[in-house]
N, C-alpha and C. Protein backbone atom coordinates (compact mmCIF):
# COMPACT_ATOMS: atom_id res chain seq x y z
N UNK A 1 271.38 78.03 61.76
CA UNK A 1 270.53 78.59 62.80
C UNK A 1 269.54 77.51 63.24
N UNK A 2 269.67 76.98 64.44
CA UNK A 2 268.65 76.31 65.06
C UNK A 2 267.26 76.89 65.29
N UNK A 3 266.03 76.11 65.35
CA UNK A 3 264.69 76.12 65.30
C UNK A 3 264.91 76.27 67.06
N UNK A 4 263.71 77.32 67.33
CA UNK A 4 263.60 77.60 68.82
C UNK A 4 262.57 76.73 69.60
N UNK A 5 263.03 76.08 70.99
CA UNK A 5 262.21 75.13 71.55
C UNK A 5 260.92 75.72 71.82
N UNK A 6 259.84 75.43 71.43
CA UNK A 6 258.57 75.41 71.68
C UNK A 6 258.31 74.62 73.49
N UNK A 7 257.74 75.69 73.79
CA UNK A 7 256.88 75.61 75.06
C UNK A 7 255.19 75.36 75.15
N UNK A 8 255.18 74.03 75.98
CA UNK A 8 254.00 73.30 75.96
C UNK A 8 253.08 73.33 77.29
N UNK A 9 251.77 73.87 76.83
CA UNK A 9 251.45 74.05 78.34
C UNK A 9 249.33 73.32 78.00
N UNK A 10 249.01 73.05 79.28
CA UNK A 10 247.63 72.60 79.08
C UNK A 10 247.39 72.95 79.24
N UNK A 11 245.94 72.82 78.78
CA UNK A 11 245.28 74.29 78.97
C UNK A 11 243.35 73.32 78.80
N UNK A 12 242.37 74.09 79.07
CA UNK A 12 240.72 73.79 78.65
C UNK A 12 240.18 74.71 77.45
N UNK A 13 239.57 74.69 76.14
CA UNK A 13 239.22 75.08 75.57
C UNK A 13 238.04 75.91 75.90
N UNK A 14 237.66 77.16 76.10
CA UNK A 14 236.25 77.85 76.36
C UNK A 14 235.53 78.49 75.96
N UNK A 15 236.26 78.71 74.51
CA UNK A 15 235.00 79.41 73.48
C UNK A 15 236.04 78.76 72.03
N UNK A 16 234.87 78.75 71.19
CA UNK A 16 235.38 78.44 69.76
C UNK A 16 234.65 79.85 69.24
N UNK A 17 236.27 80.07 68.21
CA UNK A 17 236.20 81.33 67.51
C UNK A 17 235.89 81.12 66.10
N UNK A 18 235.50 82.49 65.34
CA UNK A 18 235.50 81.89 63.49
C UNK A 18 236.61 81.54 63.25
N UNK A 19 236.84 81.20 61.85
CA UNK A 19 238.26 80.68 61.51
C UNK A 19 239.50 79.51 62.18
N UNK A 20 238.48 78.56 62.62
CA UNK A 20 239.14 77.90 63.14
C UNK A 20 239.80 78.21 64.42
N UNK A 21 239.36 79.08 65.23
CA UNK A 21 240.01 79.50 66.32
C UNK A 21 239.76 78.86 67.58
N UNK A 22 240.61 79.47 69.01
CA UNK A 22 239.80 78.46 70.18
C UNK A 22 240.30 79.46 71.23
N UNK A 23 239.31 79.82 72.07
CA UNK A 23 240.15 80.56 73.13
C UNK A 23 240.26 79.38 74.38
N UNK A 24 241.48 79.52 74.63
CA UNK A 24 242.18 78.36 75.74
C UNK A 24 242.59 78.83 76.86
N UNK A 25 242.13 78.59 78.45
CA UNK A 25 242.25 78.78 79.61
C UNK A 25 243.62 78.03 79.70
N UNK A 26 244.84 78.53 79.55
CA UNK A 26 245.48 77.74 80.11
C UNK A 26 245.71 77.34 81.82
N UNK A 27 246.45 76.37 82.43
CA UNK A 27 246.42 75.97 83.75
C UNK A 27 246.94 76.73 84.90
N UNK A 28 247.91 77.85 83.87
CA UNK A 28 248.65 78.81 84.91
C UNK A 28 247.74 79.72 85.13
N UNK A 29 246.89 79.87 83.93
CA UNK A 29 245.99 81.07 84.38
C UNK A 29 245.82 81.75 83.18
N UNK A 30 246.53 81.71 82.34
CA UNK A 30 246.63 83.07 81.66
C UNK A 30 245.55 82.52 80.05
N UNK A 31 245.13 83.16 79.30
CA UNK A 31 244.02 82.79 78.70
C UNK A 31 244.85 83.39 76.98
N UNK A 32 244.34 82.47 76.06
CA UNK A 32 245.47 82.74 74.85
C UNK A 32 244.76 82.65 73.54
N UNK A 33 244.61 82.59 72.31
CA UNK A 33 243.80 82.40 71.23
C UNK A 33 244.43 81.24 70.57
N UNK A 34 244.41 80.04 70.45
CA UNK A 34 244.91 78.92 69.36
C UNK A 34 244.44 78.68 68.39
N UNK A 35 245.12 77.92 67.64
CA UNK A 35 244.77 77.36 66.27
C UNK A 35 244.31 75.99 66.19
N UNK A 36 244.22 75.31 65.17
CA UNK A 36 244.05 73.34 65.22
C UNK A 36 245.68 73.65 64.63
N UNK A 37 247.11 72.37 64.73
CA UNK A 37 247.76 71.87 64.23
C UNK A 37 247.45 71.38 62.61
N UNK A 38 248.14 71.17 62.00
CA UNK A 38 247.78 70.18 60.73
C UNK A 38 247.38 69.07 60.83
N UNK A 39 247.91 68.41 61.66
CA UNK A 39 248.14 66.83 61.51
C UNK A 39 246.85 66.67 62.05
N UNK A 40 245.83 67.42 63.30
CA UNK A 40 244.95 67.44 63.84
C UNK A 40 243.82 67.59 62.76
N UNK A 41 244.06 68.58 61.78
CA UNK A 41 243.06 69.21 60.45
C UNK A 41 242.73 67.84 59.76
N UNK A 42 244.35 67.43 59.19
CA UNK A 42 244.40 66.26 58.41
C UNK A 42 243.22 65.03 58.91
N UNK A 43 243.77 64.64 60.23
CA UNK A 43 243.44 63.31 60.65
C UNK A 43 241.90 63.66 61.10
N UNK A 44 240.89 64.96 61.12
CA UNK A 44 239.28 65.50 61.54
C UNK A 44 239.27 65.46 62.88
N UNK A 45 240.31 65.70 63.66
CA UNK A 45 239.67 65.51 65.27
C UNK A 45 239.28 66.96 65.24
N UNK A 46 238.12 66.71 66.21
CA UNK A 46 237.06 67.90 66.48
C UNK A 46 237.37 68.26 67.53
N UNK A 47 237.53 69.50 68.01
CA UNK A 47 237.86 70.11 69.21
C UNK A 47 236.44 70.77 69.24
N UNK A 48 235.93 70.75 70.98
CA UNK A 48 234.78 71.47 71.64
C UNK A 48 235.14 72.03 72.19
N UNK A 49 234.33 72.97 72.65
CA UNK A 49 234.32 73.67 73.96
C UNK A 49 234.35 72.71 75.25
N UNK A 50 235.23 72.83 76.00
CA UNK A 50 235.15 72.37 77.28
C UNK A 50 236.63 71.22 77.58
N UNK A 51 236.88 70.62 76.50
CA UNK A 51 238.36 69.84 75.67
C UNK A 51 239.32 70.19 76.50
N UNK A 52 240.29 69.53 77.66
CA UNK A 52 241.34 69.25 77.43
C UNK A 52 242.21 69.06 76.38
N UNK A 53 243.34 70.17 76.47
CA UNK A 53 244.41 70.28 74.80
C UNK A 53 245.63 70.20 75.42
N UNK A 54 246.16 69.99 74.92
CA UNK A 54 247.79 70.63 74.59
C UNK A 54 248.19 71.45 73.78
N UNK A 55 248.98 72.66 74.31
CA UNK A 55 248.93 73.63 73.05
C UNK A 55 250.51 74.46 73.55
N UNK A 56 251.54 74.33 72.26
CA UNK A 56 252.39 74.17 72.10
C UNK A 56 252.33 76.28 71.34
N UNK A 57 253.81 76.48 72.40
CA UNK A 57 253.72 78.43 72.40
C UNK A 57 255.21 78.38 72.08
N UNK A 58 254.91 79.57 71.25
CA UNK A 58 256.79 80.03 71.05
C UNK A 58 256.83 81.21 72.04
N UNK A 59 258.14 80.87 72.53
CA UNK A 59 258.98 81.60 73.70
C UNK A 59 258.70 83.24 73.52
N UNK A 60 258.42 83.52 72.38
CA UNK A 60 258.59 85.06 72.06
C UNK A 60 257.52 85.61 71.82
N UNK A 61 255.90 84.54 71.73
CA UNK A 61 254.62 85.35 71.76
C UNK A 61 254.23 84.52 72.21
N UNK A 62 253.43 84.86 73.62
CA UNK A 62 253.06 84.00 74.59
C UNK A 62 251.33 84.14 74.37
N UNK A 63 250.93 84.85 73.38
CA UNK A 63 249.74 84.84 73.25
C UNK A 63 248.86 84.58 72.53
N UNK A 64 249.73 83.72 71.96
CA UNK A 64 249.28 82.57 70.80
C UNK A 64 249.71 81.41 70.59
N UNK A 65 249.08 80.29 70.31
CA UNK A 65 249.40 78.88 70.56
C UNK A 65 248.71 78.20 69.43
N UNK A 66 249.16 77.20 69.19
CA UNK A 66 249.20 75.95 68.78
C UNK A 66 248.40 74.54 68.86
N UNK A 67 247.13 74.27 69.02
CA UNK A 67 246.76 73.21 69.21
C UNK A 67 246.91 71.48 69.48
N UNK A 68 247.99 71.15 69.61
CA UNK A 68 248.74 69.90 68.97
C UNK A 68 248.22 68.57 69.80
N UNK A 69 246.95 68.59 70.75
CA UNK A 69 246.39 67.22 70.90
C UNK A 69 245.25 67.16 72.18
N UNK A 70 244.44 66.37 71.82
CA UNK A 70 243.08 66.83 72.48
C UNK A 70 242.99 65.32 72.99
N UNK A 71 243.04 65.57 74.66
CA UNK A 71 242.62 64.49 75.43
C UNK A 71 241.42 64.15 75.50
N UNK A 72 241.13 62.81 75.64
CA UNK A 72 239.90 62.04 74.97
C UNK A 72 239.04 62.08 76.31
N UNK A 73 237.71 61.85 75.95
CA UNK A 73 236.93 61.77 77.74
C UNK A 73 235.78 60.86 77.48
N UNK A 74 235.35 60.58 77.82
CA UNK A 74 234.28 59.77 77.88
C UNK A 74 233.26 60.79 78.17
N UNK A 75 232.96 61.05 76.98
CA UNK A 75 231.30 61.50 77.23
C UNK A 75 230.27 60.71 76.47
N UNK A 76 228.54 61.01 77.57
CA UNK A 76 227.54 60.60 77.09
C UNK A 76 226.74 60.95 76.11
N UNK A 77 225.97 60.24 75.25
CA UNK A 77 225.38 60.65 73.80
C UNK A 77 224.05 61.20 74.71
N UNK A 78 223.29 61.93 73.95
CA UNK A 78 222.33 61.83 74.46
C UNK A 78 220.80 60.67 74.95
N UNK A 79 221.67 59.31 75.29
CA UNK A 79 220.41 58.15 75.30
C UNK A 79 221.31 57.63 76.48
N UNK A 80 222.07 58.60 76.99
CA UNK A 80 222.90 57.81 78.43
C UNK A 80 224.70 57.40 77.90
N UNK A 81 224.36 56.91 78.54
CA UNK A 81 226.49 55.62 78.24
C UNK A 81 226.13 54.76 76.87
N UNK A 82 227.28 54.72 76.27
CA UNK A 82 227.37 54.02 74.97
C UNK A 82 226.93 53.21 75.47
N UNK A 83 226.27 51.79 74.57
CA UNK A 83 225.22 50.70 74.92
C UNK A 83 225.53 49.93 73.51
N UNK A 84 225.89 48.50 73.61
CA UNK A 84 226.07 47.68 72.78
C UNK A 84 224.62 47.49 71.74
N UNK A 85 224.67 47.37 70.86
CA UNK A 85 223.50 47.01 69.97
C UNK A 85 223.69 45.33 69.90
N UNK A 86 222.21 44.85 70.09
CA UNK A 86 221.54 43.68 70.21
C UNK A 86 222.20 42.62 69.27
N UNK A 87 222.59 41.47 69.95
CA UNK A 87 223.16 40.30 69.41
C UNK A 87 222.45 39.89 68.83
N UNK A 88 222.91 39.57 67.23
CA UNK A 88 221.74 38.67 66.74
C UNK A 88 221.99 37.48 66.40
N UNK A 89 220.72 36.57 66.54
CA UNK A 89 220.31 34.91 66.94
C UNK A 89 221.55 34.50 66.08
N UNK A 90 222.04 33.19 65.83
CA UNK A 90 223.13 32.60 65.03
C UNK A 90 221.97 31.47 65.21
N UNK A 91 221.57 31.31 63.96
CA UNK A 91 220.81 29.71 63.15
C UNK A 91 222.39 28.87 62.48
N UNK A 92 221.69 27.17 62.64
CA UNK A 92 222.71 26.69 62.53
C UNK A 92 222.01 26.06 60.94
N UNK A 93 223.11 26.22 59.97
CA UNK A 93 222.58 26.00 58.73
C UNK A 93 223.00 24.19 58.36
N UNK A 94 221.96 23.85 57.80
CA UNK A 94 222.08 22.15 57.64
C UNK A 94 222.81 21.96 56.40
């Protein structure tokens, strides 16, 4: 018996639930409850509110998904845009 193809759809993250949960706007419209993946748990990527995901659905419950990868964005810390910390002097030793 073959494993059934998983259906992958994007979606924005818009509320974080207890238990590790995430409610996800997906792009078609329709709005779903996900999980984090393992490999995501394993490796600590943090999912927010507001996150571009990918989230991976089986054909037969469309109302639950999968977490499986969180597009990266450039956001600001609160002191503005990342900012290099100060070069320091190089003395030349005799």
């Amino acid at each position: 018996m073959a494993k059934e193809e998983l259906i992958e759809f994007e979606g924005l993250v818009t509320e974080i639930l207890p238990d590790t949960r995430y409610r996800v706007q997906l792009d078609t419209g329709h709005e779903i409850i996900a999980y984090t993946a393992g490999k995501m748990k394993k490796n600590r990527i943090k999912t927010l509110a507001g996150d571009r995901v990918i989230v991976e659905m089986s054909p037969y419950d469309l109302e639950k998904g999968r977490i499986i990868f969180r597009h990266k964005e450039e956001r600001s810390g609160p002191g503005g845009p990342a900012r290099r910390p100060p070069q320091r002097q190089q003395f030349r030793r005799r």
